[in-house]
Protein backbone atom coordinates (compact mmCIF):
# COMPACT_ATOMS: atom_id res chain seq x y z
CA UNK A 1 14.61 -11.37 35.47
CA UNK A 2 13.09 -9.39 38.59
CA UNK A 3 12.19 -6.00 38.50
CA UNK A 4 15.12 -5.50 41.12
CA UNK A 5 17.70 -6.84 39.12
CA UNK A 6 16.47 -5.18 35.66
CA UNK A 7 16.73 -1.60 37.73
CA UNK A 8 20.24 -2.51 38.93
CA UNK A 9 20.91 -3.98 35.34
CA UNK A 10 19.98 -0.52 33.61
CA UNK A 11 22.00 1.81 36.02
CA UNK A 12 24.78 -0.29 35.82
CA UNK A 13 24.33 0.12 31.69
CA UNK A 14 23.63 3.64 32.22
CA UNK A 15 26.78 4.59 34.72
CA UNK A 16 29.01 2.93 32.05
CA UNK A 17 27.68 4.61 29.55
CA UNK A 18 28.46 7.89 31.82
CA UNK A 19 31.95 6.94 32.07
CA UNK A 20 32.53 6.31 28.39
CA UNK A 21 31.14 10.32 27.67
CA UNK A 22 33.09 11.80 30.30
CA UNK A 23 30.60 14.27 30.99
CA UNK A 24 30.52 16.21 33.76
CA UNK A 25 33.75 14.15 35.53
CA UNK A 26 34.86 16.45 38.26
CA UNK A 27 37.84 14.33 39.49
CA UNK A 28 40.46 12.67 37.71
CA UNK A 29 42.17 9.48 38.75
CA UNK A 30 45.92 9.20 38.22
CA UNK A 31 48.06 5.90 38.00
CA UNK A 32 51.63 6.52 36.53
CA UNK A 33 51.05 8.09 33.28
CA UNK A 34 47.56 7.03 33.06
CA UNK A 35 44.48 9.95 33.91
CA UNK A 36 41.06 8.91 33.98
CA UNK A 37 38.22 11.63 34.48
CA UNK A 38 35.34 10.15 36.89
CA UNK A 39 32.41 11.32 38.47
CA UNK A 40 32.55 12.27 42.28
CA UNK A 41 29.32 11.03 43.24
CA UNK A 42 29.77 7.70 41.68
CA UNK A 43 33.15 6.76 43.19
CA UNK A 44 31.67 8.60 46.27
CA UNK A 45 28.43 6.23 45.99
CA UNK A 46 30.36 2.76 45.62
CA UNK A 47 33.21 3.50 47.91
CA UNK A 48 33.11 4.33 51.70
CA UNK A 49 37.02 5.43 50.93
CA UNK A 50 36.52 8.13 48.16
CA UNK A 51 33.25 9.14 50.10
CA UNK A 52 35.33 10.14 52.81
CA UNK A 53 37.96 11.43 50.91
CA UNK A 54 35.58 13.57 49.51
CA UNK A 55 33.44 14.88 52.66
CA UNK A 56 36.34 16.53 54.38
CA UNK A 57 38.81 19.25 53.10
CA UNK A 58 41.57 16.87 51.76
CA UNK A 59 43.96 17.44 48.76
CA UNK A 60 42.22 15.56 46.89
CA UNK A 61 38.80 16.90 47.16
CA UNK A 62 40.24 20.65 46.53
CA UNK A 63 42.33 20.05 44.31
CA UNK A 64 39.78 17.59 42.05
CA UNK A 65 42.78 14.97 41.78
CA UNK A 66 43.50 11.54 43.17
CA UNK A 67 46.35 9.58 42.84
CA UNK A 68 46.51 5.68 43.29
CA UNK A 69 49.72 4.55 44.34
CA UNK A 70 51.08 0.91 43.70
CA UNK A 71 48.23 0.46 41.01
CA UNK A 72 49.47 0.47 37.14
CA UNK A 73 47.22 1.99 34.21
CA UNK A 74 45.23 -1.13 33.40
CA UNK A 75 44.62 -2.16 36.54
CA UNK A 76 43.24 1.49 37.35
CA UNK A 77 40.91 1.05 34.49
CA UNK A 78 39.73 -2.30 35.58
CA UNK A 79 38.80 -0.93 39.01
CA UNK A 80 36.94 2.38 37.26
CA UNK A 81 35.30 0.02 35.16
CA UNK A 82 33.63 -1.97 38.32
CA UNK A 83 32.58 1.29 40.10
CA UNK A 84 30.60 2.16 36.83
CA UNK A 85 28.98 -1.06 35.78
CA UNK A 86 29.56 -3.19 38.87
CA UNK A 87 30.86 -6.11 36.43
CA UNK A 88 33.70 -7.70 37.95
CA UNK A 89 35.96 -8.63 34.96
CA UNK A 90 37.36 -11.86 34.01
CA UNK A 91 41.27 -11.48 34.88
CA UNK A 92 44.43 -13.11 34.43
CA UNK A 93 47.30 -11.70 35.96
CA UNK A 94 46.16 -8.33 37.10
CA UNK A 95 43.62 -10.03 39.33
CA UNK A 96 46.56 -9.76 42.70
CA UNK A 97 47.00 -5.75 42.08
CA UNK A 98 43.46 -5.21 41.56
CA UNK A 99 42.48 -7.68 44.57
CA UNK A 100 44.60 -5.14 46.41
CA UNK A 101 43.19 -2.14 44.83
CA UNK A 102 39.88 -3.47 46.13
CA UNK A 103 40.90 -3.55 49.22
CA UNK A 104 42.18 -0.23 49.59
CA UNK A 105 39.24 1.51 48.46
CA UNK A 106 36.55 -1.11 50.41
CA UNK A 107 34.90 -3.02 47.21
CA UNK A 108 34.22 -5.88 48.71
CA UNK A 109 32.13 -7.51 46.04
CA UNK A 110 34.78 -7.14 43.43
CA UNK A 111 38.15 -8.31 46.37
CA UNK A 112 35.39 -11.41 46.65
CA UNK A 113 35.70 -12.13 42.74
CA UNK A 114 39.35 -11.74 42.75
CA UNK A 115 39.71 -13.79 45.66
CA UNK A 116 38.16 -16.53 43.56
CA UNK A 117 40.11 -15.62 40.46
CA UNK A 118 43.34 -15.79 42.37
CA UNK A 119 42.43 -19.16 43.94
CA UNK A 120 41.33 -20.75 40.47
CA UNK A 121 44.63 -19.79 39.29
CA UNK A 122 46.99 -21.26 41.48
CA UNK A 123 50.18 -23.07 40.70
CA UNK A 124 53.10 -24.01 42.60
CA UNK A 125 55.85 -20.87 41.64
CA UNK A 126 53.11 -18.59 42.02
CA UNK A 127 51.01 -19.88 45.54
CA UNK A 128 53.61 -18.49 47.93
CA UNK A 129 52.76 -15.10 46.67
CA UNK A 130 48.49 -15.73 46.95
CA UNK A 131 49.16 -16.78 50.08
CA UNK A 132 51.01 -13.80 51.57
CA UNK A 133 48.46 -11.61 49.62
CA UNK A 134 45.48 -13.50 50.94
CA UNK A 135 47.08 -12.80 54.65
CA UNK A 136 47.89 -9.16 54.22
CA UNK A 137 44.49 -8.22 52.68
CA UNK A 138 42.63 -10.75 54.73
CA UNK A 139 41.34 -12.54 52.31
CA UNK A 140 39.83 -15.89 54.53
CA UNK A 141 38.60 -17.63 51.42
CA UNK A 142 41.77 -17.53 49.28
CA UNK A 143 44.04 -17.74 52.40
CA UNK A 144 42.63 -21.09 53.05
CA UNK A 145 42.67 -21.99 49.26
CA UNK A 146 46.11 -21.35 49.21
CA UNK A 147 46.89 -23.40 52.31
CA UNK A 148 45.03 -26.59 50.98
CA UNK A 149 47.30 -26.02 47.85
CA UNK A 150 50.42 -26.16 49.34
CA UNK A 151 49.57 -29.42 51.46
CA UNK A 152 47.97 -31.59 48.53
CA UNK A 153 51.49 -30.17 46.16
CA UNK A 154 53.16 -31.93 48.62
CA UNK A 155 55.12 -28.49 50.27
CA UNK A 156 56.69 -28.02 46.66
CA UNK A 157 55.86 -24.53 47.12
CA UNK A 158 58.36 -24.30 50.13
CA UNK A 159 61.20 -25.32 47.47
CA UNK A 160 60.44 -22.36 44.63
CA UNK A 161 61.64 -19.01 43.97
CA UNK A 162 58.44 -18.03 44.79
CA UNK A 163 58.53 -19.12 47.99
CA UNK A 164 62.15 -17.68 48.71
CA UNK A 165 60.90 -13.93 47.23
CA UNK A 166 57.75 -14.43 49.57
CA UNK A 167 60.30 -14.50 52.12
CA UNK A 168 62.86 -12.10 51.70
CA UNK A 169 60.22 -9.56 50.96
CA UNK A 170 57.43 -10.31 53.34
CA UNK A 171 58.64 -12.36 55.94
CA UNK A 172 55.89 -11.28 58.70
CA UNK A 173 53.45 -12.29 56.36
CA UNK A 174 54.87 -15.59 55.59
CA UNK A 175 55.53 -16.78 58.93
CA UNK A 176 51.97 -16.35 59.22
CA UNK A 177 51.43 -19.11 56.18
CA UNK A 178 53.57 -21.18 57.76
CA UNK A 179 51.73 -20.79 60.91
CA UNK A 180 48.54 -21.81 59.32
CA UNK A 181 50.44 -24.55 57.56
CA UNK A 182 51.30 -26.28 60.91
CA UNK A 183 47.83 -25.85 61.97
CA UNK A 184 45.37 -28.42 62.53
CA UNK A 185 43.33 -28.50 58.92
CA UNK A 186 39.84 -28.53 61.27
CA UNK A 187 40.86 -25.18 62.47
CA UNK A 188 41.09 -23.56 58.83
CA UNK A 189 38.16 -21.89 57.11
CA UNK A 190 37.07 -24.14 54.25
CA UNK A 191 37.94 -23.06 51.08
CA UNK A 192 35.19 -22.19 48.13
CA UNK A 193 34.82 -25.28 46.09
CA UNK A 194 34.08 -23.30 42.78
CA UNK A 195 37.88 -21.44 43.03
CA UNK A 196 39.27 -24.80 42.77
CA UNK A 197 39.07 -26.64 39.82
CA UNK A 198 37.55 -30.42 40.75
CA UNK A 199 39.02 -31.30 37.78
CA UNK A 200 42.55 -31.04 37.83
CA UNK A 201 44.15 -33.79 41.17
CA UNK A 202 46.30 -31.82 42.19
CA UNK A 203 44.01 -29.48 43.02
CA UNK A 204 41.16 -31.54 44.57
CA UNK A 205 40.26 -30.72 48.37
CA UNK A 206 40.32 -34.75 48.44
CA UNK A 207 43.94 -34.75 47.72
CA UNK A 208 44.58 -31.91 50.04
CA UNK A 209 43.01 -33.88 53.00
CA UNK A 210 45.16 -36.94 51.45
CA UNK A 211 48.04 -35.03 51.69
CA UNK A 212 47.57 -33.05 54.98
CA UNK A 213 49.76 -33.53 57.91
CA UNK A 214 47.61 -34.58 60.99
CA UNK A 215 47.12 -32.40 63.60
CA UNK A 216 49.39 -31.83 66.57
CA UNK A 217 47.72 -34.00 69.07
CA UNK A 218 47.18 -32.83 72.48
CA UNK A 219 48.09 -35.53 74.47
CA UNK A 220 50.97 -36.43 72.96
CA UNK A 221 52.43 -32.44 73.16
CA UNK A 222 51.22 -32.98 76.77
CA UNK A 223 53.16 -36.09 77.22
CA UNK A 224 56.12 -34.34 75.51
CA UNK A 225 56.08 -31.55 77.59
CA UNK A 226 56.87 -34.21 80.55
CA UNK A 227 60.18 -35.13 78.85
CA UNK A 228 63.51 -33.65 79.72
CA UNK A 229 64.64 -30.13 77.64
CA UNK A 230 67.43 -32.83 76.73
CA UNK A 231 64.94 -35.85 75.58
CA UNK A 232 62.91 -33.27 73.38
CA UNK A 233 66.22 -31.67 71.78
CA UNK A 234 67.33 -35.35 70.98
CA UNK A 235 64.00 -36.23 69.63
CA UNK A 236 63.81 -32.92 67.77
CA UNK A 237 67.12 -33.54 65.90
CA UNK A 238 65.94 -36.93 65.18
CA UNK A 239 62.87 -35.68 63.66
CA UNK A 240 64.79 -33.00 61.42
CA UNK A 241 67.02 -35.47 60.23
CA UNK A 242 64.21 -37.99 59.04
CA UNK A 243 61.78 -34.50 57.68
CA UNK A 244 59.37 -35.71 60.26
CA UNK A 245 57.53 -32.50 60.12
CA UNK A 246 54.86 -33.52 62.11
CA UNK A 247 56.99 -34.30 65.18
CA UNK A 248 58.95 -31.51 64.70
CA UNK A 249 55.58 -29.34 64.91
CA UNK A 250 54.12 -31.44 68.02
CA UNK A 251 57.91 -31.02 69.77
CA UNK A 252 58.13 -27.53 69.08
CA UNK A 253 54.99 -26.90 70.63
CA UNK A 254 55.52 -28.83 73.72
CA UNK A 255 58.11 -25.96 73.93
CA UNK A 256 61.62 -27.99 72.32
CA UNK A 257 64.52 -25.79 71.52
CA UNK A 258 64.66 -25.02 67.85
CA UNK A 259 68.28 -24.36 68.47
CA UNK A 260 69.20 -27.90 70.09
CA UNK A 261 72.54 -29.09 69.22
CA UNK A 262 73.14 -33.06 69.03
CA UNK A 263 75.70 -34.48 71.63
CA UNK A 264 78.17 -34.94 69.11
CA UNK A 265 81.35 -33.04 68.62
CA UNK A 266 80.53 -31.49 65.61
CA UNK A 267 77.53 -29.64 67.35
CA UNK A 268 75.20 -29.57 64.61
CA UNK A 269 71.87 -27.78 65.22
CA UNK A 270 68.70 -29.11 64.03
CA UNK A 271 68.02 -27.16 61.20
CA UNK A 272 71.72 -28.25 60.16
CA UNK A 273 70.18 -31.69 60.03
CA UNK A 274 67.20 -30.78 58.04
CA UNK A 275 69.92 -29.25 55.81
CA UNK A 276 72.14 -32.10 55.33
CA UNK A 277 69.00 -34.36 54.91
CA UNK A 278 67.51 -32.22 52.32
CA UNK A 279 64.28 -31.90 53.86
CA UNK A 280 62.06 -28.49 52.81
CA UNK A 281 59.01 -28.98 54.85
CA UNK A 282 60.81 -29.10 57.61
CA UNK A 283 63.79 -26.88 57.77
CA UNK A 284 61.09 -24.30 56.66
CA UNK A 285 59.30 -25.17 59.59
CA UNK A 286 62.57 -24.76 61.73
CA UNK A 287 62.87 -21.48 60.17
CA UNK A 288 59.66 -20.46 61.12
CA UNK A 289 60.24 -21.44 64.54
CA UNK A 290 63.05 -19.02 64.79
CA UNK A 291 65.99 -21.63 64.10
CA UNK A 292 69.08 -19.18 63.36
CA UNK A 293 69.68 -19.65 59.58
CA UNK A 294 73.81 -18.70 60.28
CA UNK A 295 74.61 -21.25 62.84
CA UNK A 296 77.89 -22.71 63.19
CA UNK A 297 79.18 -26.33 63.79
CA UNK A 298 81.48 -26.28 66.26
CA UNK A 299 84.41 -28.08 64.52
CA UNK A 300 84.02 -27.26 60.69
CA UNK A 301 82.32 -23.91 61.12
CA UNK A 302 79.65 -24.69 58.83
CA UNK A 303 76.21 -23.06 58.31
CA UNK A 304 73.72 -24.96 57.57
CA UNK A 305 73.67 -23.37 53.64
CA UNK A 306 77.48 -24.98 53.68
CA UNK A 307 75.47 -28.71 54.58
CA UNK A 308 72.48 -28.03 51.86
CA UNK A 309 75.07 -26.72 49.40
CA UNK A 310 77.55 -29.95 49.60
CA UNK A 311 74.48 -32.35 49.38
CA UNK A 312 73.29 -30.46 46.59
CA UNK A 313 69.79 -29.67 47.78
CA UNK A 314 68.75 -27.03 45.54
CA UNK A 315 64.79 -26.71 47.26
CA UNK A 316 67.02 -26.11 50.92
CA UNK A 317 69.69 -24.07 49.32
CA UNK A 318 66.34 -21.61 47.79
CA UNK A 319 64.70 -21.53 51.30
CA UNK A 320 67.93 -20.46 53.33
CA UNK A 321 68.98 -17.59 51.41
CA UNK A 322 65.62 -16.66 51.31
CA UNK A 323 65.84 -16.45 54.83
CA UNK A 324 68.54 -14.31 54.54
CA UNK A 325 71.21 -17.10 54.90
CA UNK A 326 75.11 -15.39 54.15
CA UNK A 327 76.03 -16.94 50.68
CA UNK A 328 79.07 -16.02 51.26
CA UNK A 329 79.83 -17.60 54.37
CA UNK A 330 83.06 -19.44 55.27
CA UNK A 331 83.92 -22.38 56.94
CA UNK A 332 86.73 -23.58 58.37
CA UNK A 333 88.64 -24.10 55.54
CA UNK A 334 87.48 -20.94 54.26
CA UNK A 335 85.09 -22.47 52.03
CA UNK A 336 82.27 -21.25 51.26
CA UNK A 337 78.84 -22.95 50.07
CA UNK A 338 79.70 -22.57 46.47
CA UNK A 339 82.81 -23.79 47.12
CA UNK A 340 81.42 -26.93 47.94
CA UNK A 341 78.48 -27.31 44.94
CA UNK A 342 81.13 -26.47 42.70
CA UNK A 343 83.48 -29.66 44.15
CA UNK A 344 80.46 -31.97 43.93
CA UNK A 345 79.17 -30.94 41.18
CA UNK A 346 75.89 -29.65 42.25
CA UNK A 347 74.70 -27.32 39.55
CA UNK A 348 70.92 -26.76 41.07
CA UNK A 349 72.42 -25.63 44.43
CA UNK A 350 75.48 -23.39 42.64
CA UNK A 351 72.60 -21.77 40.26
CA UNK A 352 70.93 -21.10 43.80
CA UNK A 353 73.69 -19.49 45.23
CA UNK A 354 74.50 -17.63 41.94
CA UNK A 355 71.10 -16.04 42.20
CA UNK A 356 71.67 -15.06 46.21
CA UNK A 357 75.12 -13.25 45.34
CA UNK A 358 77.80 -15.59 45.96
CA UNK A 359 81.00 -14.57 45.36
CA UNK A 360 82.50 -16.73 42.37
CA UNK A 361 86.06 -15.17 43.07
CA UNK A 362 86.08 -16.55 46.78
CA UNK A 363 89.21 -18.13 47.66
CA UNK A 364 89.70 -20.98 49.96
CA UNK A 365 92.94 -21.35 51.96
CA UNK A 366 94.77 -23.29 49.47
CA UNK A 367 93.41 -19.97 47.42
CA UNK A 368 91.20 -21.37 45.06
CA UNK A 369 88.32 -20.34 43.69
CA UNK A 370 84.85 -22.50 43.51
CA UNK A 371 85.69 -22.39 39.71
CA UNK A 372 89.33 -23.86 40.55
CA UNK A 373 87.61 -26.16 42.57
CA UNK A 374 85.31 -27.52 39.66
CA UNK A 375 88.36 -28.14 37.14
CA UNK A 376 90.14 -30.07 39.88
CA UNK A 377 87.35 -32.52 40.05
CA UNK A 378 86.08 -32.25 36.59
CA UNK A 379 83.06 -31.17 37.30
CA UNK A 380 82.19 -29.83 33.62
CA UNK A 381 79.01 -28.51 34.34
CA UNK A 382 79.91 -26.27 37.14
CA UNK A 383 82.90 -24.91 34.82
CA UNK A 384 80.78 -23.86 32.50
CA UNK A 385 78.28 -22.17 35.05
CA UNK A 386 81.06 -20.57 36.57
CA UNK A 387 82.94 -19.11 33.78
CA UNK A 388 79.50 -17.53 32.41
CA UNK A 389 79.29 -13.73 33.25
């Protein structure tokens, strides 16, 4: 061991030894009903935050107290503990709120070790979230991690709860993912290998490059851009029906109408399609784009959350209310999506739309419930379901 690192090895033993007397503290550090007493000149030394909080005439400096908002007890101690002994330690699921924490108060060493900790630790219900946190803290490392996770998992992420909470409460955030998703992979920083586990496939930076959509190429959104604003709707719709997400990226960008309606009669838009077709990947890429998550056919009056709902694609159904689709919505039969999981028998989709707030006392016009609706086509399941409270 060099002399350097022996020095910094003792003061970090002696500054934790400080915090465990107390002695001294002249500030105390509150997080709900947890109080820590700390040393000014140590939080003052490691962080360019309490520094200067404590140079100028704030609250906290007269008043010798500092409370940390959005950080629970343990997680407070965890980030005490760093600022003493500059040991970053080995977390499990506190390492998000004290990434944050980290953040806040400009530790950069120890947001770098939760970074890693975060990205070692990824799974499909829980990515959505790392991602959005990797974004708002910028975090390049584990925003990148996260983004190779979602491609080699095949966009599964796009079809959790996670992904739908992620959306309802952080949308600006999340469009950014998405952004980054539809990026060129060249363009994204390259993840740390050591956050990923090489062993596990599915988490393998040679799966995610297997499982990456190519690029948007430029001469083919050039040679789009040449086509009609009727050609690239058609083509558009045609892509959303087929989950051609890669098209639907490369026409989108050569400036295609995300809210292109088919020729038809019915006047379906293309994120209706996507819908109906059950594809995630790309109605969340239509969603992204700004497709309106409400629209109506023009004969049946159907949302798209009526289509998803009726084919009984529960990933869709979890993506459109999470985009703030109406549940409740009603066709022209005054039906509404649940009306129509409950007739096919679509439990995934109907536990979906439980979960968003649909109304299980809805009546169509021949007034009948979703429940009335399941007995008449003995659809056992969904009786059940629906005559739980």
């Amino acid at each position: 061991m060099s002399a350097a690192a022996e020095v910094q090895r003792t003061a970090a033993v002696d500054l934790g030894a400080l915090l465990d007397a107390g002695d001294g503290a002249v500030v105390t550090l509150v997080a709900g009903e947890t109080r820590l007493a700390a040393h000014r000149a140590v939080l003052a030394a490691r962080s360019p935050v309490f520094r200067a909080m404590f140079q100028h005439d704030t609250l906290e400096a007269s008043c010798g107290e500092v409370r940390i908002a959005d950080v629970g007890g343990p997680v407070l101690r965890q980030l005490l503990s760093y600022v003493y002994t500059l040991q970053a330690p080995q977390l499990t699921d506190t390492a998000p709120e004290l990434l944050a924490a980290a953040d806040r108060y400009g530790l950069s060493a120890l947001k770098a070790a939760c970074e890693q900790q975060v990205a070692a630790q990824l799974e499909v219900e829980t990515a959505a979230a790392a991602a959005v946190l990797a974004v708002r803290h910028s975090c390049p490392s584990l925003t990148a991690a996260a983004v190779h996770f979602i491609r080699a998992t095949d966009y599964k992420v796009m079809a959790t709860q996670g992904w739908a909470d992620a959306m309802r409460s952080c949308p600006e955030y999340l469009t950014e993912v998405s952004r980054l998703l539809s990026e060129p992979l060249a363009r994204a920083v390259a993840p740390a290998v050591p956050a990923l586990p090489l062993g596990d496939p599915g988490r393998s930076p040679a799966v995610a490059a297997r499982h990456t959509l190519p690029p948007p190429d430029d001469a083919t959104v050039s040679h789009l851009r040449s086509l009609s604003q009727q050609e690239r709707g058609r083509r558009l719709i045609e892509a959303a029906e087929q989950g051609a997400a890669e098209q639907l990226r490369e026409l989108l960008a050569a400036g295609a109408d995300v809210g292109a309606r088919g020729e038809c009669g019915g006047g379906y838009t293309v994120l209706h399609w996507a819908a109906e077709s059950g594809h995630v990947a790309a109605a969340s890429c239509l969603v992204s784009a700004g497709a309106e998550v409400d629209a109506r056919t023009r004969l049946e009056q159907r949302t798209p959350l009526h289509w998803a709902a009726y084919k009984g694609h529960a990933g869709v159904v979890r993506l459109l209310v999470g985009a703030s689709a109406d549940p409740n919505a009603r066709d022209r039969w005054e039906r509404t999506p649940l009306h129509w999981a409950a007739e096919w028998g679509h439990a995934g989709a109907a536990a979906e739309l439980l979960l968003a707030g649909a109304d299980r006392g809805a009546r169509d016009e021949r007034w009948r419930t979703p429940l009335d609706v399941a007995r008449e086509n003995r659809k056992q399941e969904l009786v059940d379901m629906l005559t739980q409270r």
